[in-house]
PDB file of N, CA and C in Angstrom:
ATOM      1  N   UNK A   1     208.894 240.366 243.675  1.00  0.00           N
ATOM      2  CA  UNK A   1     209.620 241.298 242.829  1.00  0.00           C
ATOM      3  C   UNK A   1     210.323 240.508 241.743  1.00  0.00           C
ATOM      4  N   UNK A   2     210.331 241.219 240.984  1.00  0.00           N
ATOM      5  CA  UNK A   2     211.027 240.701 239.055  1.00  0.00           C
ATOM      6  C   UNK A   2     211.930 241.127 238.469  1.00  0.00           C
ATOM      7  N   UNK A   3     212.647 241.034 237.777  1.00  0.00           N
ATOM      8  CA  UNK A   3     213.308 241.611 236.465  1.00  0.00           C
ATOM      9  C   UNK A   3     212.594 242.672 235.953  1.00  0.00           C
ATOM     10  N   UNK A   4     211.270 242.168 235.503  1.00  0.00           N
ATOM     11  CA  UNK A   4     210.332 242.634 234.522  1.00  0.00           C
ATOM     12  C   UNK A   4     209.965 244.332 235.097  1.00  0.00           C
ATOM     13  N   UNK A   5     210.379 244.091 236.062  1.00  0.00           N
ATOM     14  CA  UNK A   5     209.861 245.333 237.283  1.00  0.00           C
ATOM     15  C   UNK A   5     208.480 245.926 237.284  1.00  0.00           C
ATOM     16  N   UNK A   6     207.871 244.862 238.049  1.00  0.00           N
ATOM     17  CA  UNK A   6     207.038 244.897 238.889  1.00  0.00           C
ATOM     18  C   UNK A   6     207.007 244.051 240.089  1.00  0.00           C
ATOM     19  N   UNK A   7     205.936 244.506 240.848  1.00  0.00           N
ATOM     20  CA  UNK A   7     205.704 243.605 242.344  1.00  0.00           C
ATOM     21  C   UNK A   7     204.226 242.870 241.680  1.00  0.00           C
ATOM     22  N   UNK A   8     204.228 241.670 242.152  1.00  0.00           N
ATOM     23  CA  UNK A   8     203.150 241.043 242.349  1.00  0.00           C
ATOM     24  C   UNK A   8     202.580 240.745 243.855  1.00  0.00           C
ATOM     25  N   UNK A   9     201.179 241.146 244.026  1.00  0.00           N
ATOM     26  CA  UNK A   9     200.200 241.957 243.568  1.00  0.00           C
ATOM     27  C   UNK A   9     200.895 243.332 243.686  1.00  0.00           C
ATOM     28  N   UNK A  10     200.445 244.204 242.832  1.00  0.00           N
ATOM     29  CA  UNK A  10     200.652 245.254 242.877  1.00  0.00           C
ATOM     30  C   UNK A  10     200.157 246.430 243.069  1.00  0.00           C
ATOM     31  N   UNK A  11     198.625 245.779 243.726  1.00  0.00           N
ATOM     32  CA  UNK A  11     197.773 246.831 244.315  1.00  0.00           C
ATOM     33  C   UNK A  11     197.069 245.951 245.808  1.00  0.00           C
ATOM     34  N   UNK A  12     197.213 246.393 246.328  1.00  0.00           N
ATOM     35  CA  UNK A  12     196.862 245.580 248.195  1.00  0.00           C
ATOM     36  C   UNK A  12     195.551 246.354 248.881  1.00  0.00           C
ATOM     37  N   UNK A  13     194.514 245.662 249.109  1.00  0.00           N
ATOM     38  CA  UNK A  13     193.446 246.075 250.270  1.00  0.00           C
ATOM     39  C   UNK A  13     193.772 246.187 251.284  1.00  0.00           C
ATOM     40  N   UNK A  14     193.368 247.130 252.767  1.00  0.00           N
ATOM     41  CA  UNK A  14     193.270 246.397 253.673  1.00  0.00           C
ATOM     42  C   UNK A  14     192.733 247.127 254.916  1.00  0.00           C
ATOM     43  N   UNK A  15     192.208 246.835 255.730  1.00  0.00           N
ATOM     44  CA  UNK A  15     191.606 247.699 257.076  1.00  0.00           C
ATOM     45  C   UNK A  15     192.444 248.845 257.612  1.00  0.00           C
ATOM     46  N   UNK A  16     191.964 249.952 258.130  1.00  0.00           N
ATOM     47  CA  UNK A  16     192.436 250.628 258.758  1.00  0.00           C
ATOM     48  C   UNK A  16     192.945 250.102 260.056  1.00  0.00           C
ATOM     49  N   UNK A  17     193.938 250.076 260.758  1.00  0.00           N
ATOM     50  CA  UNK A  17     194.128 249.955 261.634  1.00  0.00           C
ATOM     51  C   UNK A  17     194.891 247.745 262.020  1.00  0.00           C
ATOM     52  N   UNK A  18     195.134 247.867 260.719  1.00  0.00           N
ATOM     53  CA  UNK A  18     195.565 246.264 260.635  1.00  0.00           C
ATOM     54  C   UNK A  18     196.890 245.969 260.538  1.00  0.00           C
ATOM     55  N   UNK A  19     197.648 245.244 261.228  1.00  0.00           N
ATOM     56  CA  UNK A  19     199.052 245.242 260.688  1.00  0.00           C
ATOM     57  C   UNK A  19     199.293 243.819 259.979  1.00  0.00           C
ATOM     58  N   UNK A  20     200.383 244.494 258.779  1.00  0.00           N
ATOM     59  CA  UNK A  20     200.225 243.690 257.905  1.00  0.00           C
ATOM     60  C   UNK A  20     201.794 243.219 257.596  1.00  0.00           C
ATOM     61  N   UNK A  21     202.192 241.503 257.473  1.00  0.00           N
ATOM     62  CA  UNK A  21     203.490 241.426 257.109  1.00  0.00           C
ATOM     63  C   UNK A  21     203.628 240.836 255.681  1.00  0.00           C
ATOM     64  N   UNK A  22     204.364 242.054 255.026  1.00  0.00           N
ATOM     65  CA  UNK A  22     204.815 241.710 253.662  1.00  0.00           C
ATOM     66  C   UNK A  22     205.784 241.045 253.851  1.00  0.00           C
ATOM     67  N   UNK A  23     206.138 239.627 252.926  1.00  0.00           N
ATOM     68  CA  UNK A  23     206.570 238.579 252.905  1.00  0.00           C
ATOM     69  C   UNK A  23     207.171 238.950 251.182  1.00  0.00           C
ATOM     70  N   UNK A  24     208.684 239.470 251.580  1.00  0.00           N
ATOM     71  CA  UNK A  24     208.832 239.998 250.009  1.00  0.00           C
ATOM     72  C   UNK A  24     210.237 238.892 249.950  1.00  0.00           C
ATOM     73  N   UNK A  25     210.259 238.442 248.002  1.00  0.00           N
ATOM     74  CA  UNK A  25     210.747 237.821 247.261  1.00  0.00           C
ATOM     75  C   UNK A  25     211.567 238.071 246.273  1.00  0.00           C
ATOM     76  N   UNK A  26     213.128 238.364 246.356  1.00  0.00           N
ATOM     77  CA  UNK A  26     213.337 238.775 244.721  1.00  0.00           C
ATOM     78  C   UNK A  26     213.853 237.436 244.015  1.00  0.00           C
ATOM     79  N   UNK A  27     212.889 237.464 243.078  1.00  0.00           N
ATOM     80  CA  UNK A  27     212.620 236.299 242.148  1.00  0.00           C
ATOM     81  C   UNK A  27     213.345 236.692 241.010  1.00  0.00           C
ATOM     82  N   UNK A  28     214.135 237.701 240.936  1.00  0.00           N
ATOM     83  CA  UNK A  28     214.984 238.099 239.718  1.00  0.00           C
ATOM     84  C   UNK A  28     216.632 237.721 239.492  1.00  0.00           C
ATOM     85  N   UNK A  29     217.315 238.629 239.099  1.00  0.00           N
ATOM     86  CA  UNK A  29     218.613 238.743 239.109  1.00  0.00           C
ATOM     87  C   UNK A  29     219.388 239.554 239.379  1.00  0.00           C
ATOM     88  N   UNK A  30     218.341 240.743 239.546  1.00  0.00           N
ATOM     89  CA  UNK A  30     219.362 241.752 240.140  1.00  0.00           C
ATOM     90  C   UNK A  30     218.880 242.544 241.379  1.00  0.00           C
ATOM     91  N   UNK A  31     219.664 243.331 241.832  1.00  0.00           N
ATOM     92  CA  UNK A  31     218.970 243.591 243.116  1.00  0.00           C
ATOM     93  C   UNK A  31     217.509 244.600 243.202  1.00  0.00           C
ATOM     94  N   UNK A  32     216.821 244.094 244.292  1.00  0.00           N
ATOM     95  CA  UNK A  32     215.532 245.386 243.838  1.00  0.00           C
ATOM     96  C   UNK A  32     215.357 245.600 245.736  1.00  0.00           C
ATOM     97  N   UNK A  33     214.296 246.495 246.125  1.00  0.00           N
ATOM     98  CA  UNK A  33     214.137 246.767 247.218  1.00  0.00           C
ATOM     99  C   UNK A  33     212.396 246.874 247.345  1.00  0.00           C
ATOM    100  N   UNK A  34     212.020 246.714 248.313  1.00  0.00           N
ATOM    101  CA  UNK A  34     210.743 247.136 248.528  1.00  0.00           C
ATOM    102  C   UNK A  34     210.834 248.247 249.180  1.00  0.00           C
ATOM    103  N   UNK A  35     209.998 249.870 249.199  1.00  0.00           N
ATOM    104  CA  UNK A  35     209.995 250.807 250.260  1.00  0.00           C
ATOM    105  C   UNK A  35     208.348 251.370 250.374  1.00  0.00           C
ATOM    106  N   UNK A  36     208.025 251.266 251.284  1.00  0.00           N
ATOM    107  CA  UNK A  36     206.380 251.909 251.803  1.00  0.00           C
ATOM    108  C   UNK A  36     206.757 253.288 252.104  1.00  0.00           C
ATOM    109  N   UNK A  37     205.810 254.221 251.687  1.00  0.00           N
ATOM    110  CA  UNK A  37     205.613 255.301 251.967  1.00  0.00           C
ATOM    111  C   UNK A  37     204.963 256.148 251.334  1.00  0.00           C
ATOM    112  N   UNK A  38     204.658 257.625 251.564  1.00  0.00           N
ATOM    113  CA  UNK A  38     203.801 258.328 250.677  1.00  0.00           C
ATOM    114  C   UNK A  38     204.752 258.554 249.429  1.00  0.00           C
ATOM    115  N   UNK A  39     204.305 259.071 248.443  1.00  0.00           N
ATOM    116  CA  UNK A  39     204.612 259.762 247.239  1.00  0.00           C
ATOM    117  C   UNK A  39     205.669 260.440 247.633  1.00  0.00           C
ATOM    118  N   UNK A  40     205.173 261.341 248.683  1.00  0.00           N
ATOM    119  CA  UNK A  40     206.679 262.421 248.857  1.00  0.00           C
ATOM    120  C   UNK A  40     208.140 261.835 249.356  1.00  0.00           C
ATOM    121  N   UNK A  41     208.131 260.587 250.403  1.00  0.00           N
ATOM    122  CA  UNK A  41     208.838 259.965 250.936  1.00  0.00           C
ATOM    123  C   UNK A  41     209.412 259.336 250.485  1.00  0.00           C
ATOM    124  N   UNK A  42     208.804 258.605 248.868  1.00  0.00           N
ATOM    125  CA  UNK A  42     209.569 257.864 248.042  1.00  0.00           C
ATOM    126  C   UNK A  42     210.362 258.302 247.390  1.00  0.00           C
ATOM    127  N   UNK A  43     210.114 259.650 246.518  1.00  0.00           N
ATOM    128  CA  UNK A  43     210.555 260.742 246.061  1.00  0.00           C
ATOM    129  C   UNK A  43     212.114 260.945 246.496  1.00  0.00           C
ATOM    130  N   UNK A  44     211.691 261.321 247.851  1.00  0.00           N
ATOM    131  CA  UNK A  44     213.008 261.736 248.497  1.00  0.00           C
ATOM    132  C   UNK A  44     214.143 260.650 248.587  1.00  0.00           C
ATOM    133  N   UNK A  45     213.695 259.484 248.927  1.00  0.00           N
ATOM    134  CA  UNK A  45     214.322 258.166 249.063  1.00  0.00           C
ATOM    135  C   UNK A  45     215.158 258.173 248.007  1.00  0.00           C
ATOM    136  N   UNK A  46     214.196 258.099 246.598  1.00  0.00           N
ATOM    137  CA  UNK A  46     214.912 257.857 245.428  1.00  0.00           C
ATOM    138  C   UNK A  46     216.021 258.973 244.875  1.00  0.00           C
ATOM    139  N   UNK A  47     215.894 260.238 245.550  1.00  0.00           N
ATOM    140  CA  UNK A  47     216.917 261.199 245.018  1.00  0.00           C
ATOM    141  C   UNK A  47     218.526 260.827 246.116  1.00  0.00           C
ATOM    142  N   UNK A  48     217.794 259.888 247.179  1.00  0.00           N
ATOM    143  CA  UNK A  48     219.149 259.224 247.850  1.00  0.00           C
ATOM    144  C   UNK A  48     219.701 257.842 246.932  1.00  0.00           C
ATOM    145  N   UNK A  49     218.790 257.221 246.333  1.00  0.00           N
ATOM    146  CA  UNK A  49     219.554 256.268 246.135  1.00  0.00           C
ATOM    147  C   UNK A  49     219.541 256.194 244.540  1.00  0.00           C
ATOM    148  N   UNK A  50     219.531 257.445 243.978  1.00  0.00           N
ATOM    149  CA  UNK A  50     220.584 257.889 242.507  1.00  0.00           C
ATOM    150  C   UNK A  50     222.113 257.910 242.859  1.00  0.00           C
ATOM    151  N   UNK A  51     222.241 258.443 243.824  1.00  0.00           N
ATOM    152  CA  UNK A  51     223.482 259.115 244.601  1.00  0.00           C
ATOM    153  C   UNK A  51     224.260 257.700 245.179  1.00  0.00           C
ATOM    154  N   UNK A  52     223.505 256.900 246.077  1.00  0.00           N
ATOM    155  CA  UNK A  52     224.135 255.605 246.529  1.00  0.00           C
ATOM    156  C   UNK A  52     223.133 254.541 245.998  1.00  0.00           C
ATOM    157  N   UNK A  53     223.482 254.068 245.053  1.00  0.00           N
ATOM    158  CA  UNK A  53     222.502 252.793 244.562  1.00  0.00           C
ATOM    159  C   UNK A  53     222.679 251.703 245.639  1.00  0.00           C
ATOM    160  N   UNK A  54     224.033 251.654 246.208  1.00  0.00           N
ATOM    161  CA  UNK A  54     224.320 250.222 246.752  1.00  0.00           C
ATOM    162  C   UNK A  54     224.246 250.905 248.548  1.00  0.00           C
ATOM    163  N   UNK A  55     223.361 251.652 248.670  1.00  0.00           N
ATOM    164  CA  UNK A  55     223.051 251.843 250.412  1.00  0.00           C
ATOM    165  C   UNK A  55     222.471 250.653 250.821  1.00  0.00           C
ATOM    166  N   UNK A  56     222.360 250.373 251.999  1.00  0.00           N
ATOM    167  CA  UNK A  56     221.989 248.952 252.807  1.00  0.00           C
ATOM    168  C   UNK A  56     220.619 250.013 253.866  1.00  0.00           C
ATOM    169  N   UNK A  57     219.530 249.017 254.068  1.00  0.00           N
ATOM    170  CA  UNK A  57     218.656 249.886 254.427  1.00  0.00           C
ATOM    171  C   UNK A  57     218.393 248.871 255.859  1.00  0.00           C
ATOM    172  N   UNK A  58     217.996 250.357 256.689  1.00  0.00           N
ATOM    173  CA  UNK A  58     217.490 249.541 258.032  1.00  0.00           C
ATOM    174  C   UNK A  58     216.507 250.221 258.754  1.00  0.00           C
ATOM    175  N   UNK A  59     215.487 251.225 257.865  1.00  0.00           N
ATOM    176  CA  UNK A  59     214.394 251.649 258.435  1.00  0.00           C
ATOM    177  C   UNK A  59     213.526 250.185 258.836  1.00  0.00           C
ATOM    178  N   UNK A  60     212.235 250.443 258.647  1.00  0.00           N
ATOM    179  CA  UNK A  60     211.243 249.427 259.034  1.00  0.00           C
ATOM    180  C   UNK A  60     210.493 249.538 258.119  1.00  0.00           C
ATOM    181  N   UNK A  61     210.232 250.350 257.625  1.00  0.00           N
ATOM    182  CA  UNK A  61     209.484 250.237 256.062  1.00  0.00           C
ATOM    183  C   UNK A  61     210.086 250.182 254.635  1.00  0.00           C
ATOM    184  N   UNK A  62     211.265 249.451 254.820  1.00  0.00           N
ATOM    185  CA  UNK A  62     212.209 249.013 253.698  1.00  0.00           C
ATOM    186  C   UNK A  62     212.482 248.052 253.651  1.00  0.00           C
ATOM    187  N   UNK A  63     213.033 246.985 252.529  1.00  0.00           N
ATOM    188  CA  UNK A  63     213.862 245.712 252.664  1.00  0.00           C
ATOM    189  C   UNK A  63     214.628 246.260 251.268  1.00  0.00           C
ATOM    190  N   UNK A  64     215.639 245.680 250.976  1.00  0.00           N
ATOM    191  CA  UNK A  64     216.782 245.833 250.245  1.00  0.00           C
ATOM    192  C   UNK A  64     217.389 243.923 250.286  1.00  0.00           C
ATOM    193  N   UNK A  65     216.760 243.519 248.579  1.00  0.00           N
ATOM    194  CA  UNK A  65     217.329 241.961 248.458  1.00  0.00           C
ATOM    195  C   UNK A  65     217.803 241.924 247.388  1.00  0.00           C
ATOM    196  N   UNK A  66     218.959 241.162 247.567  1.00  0.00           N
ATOM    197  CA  UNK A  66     219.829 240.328 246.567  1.00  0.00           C
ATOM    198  C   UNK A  66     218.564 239.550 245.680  1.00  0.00           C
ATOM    199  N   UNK A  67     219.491 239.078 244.774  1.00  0.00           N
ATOM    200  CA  UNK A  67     218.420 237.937 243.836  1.00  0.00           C
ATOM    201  C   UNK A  67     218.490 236.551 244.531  1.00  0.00           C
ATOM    202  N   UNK A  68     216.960 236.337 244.852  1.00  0.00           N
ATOM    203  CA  UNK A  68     216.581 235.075 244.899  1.00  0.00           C
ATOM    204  C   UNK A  68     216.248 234.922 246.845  1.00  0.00           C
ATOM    205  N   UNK A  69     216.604 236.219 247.121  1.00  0.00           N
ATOM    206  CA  UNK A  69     216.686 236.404 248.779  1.00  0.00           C
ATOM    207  C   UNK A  69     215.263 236.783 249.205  1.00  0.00           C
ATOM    208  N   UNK A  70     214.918 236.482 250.647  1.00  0.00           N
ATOM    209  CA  UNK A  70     213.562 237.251 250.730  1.00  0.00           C
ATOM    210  C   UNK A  70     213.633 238.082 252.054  1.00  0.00           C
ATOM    211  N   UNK A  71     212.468 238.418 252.052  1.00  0.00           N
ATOM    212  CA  UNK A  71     212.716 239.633 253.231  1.00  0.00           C
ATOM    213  C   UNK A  71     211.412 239.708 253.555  1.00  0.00           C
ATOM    214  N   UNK A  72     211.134 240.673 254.634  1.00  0.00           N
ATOM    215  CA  UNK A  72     209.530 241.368 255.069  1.00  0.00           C
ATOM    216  C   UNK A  72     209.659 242.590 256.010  1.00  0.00           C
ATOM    217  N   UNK A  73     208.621 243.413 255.742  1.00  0.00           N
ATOM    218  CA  UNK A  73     208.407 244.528 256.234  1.00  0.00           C
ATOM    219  C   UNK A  73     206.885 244.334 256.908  1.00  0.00           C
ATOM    220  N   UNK A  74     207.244 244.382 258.334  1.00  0.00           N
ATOM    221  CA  UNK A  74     205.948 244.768 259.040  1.00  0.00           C
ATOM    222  C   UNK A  74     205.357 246.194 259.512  1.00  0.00           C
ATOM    223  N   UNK A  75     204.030 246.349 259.273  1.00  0.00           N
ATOM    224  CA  UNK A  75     203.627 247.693 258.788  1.00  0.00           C
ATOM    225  C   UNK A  75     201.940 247.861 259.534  1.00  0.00           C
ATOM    226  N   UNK A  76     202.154 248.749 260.316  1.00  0.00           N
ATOM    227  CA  UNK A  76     200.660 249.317 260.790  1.00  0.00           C
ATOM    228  C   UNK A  76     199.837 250.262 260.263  1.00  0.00           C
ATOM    229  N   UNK A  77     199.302 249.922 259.420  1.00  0.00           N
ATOM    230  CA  UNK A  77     198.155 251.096 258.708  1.00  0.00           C
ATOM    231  C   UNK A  77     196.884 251.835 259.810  1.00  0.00           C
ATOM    232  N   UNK A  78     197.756 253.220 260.018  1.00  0.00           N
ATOM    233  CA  UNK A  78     196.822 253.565 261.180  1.00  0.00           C
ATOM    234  C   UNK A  78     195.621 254.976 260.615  1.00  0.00           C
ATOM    235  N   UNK A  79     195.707 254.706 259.263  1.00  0.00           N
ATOM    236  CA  UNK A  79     195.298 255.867 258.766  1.00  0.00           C
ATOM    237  C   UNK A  79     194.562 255.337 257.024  1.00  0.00           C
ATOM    238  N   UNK A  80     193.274 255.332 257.101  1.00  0.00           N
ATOM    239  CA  UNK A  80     192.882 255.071 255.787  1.00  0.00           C
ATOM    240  C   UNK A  80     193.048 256.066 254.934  1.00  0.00           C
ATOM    241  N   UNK A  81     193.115 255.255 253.807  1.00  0.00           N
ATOM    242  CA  UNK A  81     193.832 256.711 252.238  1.00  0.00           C
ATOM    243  C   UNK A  81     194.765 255.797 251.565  1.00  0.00           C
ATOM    244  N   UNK A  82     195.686 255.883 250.953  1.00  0.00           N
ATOM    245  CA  UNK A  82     196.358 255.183 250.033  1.00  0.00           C
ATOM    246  C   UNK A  82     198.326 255.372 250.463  1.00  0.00           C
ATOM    247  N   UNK A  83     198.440 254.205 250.676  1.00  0.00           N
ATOM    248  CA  UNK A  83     200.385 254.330 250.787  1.00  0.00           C
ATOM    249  C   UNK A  83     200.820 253.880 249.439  1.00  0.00           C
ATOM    250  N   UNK A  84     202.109 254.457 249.096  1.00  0.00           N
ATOM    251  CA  UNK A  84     202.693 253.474 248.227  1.00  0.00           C
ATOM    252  C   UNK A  84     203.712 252.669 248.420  1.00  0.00           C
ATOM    253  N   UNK A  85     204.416 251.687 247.309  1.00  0.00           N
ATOM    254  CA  UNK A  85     205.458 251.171 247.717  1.00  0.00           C
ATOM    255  C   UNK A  85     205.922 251.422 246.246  1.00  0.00           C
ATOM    256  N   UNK A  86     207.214 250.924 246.447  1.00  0.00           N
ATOM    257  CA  UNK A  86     208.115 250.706 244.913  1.00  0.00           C
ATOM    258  C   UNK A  86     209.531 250.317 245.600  1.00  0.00           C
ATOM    259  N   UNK A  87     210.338 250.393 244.068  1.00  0.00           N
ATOM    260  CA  UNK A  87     211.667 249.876 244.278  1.00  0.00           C
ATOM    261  C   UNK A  87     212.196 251.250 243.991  1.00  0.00           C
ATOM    262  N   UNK A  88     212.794 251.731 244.641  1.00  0.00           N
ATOM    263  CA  UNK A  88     213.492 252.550 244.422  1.00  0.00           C
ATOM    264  C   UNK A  88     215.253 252.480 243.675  1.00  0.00           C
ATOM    265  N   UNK A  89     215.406 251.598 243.488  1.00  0.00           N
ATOM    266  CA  UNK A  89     216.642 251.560 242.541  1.00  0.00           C
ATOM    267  C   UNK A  89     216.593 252.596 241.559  1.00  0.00           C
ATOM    268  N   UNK A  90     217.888 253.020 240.868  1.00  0.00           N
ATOM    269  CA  UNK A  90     217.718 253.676 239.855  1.00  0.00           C
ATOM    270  C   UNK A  90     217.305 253.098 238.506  1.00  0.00           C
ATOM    271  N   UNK A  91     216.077 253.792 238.160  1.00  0.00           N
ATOM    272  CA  UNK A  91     215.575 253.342 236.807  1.00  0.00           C
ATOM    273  C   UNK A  91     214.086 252.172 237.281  1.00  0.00           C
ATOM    274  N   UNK A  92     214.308 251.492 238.450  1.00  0.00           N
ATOM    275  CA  UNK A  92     213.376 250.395 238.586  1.00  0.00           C
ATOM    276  C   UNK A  92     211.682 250.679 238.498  1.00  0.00           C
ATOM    277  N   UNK A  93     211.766 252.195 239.120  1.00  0.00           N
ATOM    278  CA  UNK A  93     210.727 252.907 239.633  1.00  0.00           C
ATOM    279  C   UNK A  93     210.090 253.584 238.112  1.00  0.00           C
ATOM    280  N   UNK A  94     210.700 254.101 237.367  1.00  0.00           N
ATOM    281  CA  UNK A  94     210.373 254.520 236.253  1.00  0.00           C
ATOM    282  C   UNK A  94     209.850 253.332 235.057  1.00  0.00           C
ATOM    283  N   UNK A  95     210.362 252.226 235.130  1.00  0.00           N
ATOM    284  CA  UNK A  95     209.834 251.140 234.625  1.00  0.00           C
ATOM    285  C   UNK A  95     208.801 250.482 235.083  1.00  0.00           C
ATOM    286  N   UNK A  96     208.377 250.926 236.251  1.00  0.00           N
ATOM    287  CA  UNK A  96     206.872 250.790 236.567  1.00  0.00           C
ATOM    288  C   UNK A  96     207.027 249.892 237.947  1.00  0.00           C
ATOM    289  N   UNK A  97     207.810 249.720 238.404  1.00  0.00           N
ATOM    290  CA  UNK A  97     207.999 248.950 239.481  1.00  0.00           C
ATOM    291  C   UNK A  97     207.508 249.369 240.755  1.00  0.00           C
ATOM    292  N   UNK A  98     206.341 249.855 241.408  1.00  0.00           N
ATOM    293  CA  UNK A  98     205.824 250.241 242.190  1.00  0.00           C
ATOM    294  C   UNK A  98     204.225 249.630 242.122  1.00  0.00           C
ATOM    295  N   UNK A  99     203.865 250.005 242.971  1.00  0.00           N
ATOM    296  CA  UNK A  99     202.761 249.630 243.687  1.00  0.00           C
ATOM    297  C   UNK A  99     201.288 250.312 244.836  1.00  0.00           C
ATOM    298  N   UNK A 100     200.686 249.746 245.290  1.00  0.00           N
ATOM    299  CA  UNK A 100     199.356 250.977 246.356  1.00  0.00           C
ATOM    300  C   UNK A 100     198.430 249.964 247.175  1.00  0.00           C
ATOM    301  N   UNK A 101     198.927 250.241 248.621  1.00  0.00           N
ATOM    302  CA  UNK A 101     198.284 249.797 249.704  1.00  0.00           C
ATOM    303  C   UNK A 101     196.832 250.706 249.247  1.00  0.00           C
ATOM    304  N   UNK A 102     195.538 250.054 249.603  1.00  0.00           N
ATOM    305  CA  UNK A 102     194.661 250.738 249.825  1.00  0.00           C
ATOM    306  C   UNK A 102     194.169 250.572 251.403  1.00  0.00           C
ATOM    307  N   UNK A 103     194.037 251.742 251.708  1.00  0.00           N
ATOM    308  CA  UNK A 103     193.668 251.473 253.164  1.00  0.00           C
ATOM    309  C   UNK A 103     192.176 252.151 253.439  1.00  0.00           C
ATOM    310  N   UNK A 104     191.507 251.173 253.755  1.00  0.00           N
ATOM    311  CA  UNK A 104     189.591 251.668 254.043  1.00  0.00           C
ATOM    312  C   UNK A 104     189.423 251.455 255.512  1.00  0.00           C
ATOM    313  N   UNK A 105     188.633 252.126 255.931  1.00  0.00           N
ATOM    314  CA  UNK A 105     187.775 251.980 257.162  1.00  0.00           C
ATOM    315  C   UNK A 105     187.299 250.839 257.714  1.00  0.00           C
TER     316      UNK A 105
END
Protein backbone atom coordinates (compact mmCIF):
# COMPACT_ATOMS: atom_id res chain seq x y z
CA UNK A 1 0.00 0.00 0.00
CA UNK A 2 0.98 3.82 -1.03
CA UNK A 3 0.30 7.31 -0.81
CA UNK A 4 -0.39 7.18 -4.43
CA UNK A 5 -3.38 4.88 -3.44
CA UNK A 6 -3.04 1.89 -4.73
CA UNK A 7 -2.11 -1.77 -3.65
CA UNK A 8 0.51 -3.48 -5.46
CA UNK A 9 -0.45 -6.14 -7.20
CA UNK A 10 -3.66 -5.07 -7.55
CA UNK A 11 -5.30 -7.82 -9.16
CA UNK A 12 -4.47 -11.56 -7.50
CA UNK A 13 -5.10 -15.22 -9.07
CA UNK A 14 -5.80 -18.02 -7.24
CA UNK A 15 -7.43 -21.64 -6.70
CA UNK A 16 -10.56 -22.28 -5.32
CA UNK A 17 -10.27 -23.63 -2.21
CA UNK A 18 -6.54 -22.24 -1.30
CA UNK A 19 -5.64 -20.29 1.63
CA UNK A 20 -3.81 -17.48 1.08
CA UNK A 21 -1.58 -15.07 3.45
CA UNK A 22 -1.50 -11.50 2.47
CA UNK A 23 1.64 -10.08 3.72
CA UNK A 24 0.49 -6.31 3.71
CA UNK A 25 2.91 -3.14 3.83
CA UNK A 26 2.17 0.51 4.33
CA UNK A 27 4.95 1.96 2.48
CA UNK A 28 3.37 5.44 2.78
CA UNK A 29 2.68 8.13 5.28
CA UNK A 30 -0.45 7.98 6.21
CA UNK A 31 -2.60 5.50 7.47
CA UNK A 32 -4.36 3.01 4.96
CA UNK A 33 -6.07 -0.43 5.70
CA UNK A 34 -6.49 -3.46 3.71
CA UNK A 35 -10.31 -5.03 3.78
CA UNK A 36 -11.47 -8.33 1.68
CA UNK A 37 -14.83 -8.66 0.84
CA UNK A 38 -17.63 -8.48 -1.65
CA UNK A 39 -18.68 -5.14 -3.15
CA UNK A 40 -21.57 -5.01 -0.79
CA UNK A 41 -19.44 -5.58 2.40
CA UNK A 42 -17.05 -2.98 1.48
CA UNK A 43 -19.71 -0.59 0.84
CA UNK A 44 -21.05 -1.01 4.15
CA UNK A 45 -17.61 -0.95 5.87
CA UNK A 46 -16.90 2.29 4.24
CA UNK A 47 -20.24 4.06 5.30
CA UNK A 48 -18.67 2.97 8.94
CA UNK A 49 -15.55 4.36 8.53
CA UNK A 50 -16.78 8.00 7.08
CA UNK A 51 -18.32 8.14 10.52
CA UNK A 52 -15.08 6.72 12.51
CA UNK A 53 -12.01 7.12 10.30
CA UNK A 54 -9.77 6.25 13.29
CA UNK A 55 -11.76 2.69 14.27
CA UNK A 56 -9.13 -0.08 15.09
CA UNK A 57 -10.14 -3.28 13.28
CA UNK A 58 -10.17 -6.89 14.49
CA UNK A 59 -12.22 -8.90 12.04
CA UNK A 60 -9.98 -11.41 10.07
CA UNK A 61 -10.39 -10.02 6.83
CA UNK A 62 -8.99 -6.60 7.75
CA UNK A 63 -5.64 -5.03 8.78
CA UNK A 64 -5.58 -1.35 9.69
CA UNK A 65 -1.54 0.12 9.44
CA UNK A 66 0.22 3.00 10.49
CA UNK A 67 2.95 4.17 7.98
CA UNK A 68 5.73 2.02 7.39
CA UNK A 69 3.96 -0.93 9.63
CA UNK A 70 2.99 -4.28 8.19
CA UNK A 71 0.36 -6.61 8.76
CA UNK A 72 -1.47 -9.85 7.11
CA UNK A 73 -4.71 -11.22 6.60
CA UNK A 74 -5.19 -14.91 6.25
CA UNK A 75 -8.00 -15.87 3.97
CA UNK A 76 -9.75 -19.12 2.61
CA UNK A 77 -11.20 -18.80 -0.80
CA UNK A 78 -13.89 -21.39 -0.64
CA UNK A 79 -15.85 -20.20 -3.50
CA UNK A 80 -14.64 -19.30 -7.12
CA UNK A 81 -15.89 -15.78 -8.60
CA UNK A 82 -14.20 -12.62 -7.72
CA UNK A 83 -13.57 -10.90 -3.96
CA UNK A 84 -12.49 -7.54 -3.53
CA UNK A 85 -10.23 -5.66 -1.39
CA UNK A 86 -9.53 -1.87 -0.86
CA UNK A 87 -8.75 0.69 1.70
CA UNK A 88 -11.48 1.86 3.00
CA UNK A 89 -10.37 5.16 4.52
CA UNK A 90 -12.20 8.11 3.61
CA UNK A 91 -11.45 9.25 0.13
CA UNK A 92 -8.66 6.30 -0.32
CA UNK A 93 -11.19 4.08 -2.07
CA UNK A 94 -12.40 6.69 -4.49
CA UNK A 95 -8.84 7.43 -5.57
CA UNK A 96 -8.62 4.09 -6.77
CA UNK A 97 -7.16 2.29 -3.98
CA UNK A 98 -8.69 -1.08 -4.26
CA UNK A 99 -8.16 -4.15 -5.79
CA UNK A 100 -9.70 -8.21 -7.08
CA UNK A 101 -8.88 -11.61 -5.86
CA UNK A 102 -9.71 -13.79 -8.79
CA UNK A 103 -10.79 -17.00 -7.70
CA UNK A 104 -10.96 -20.11 -10.47
CA UNK A 105 -11.57 -23.67 -10.13
Amino acid sequence: MSDNMRFTPSEIKVKKGETIRFAVKNAGQVKHEFSLGTKKELAEHYELMKKFPDMEHDEPNKVSLAPGKQGEVVWQFTKSGNVDFACLHPGHYEAGMKGLVKVTR
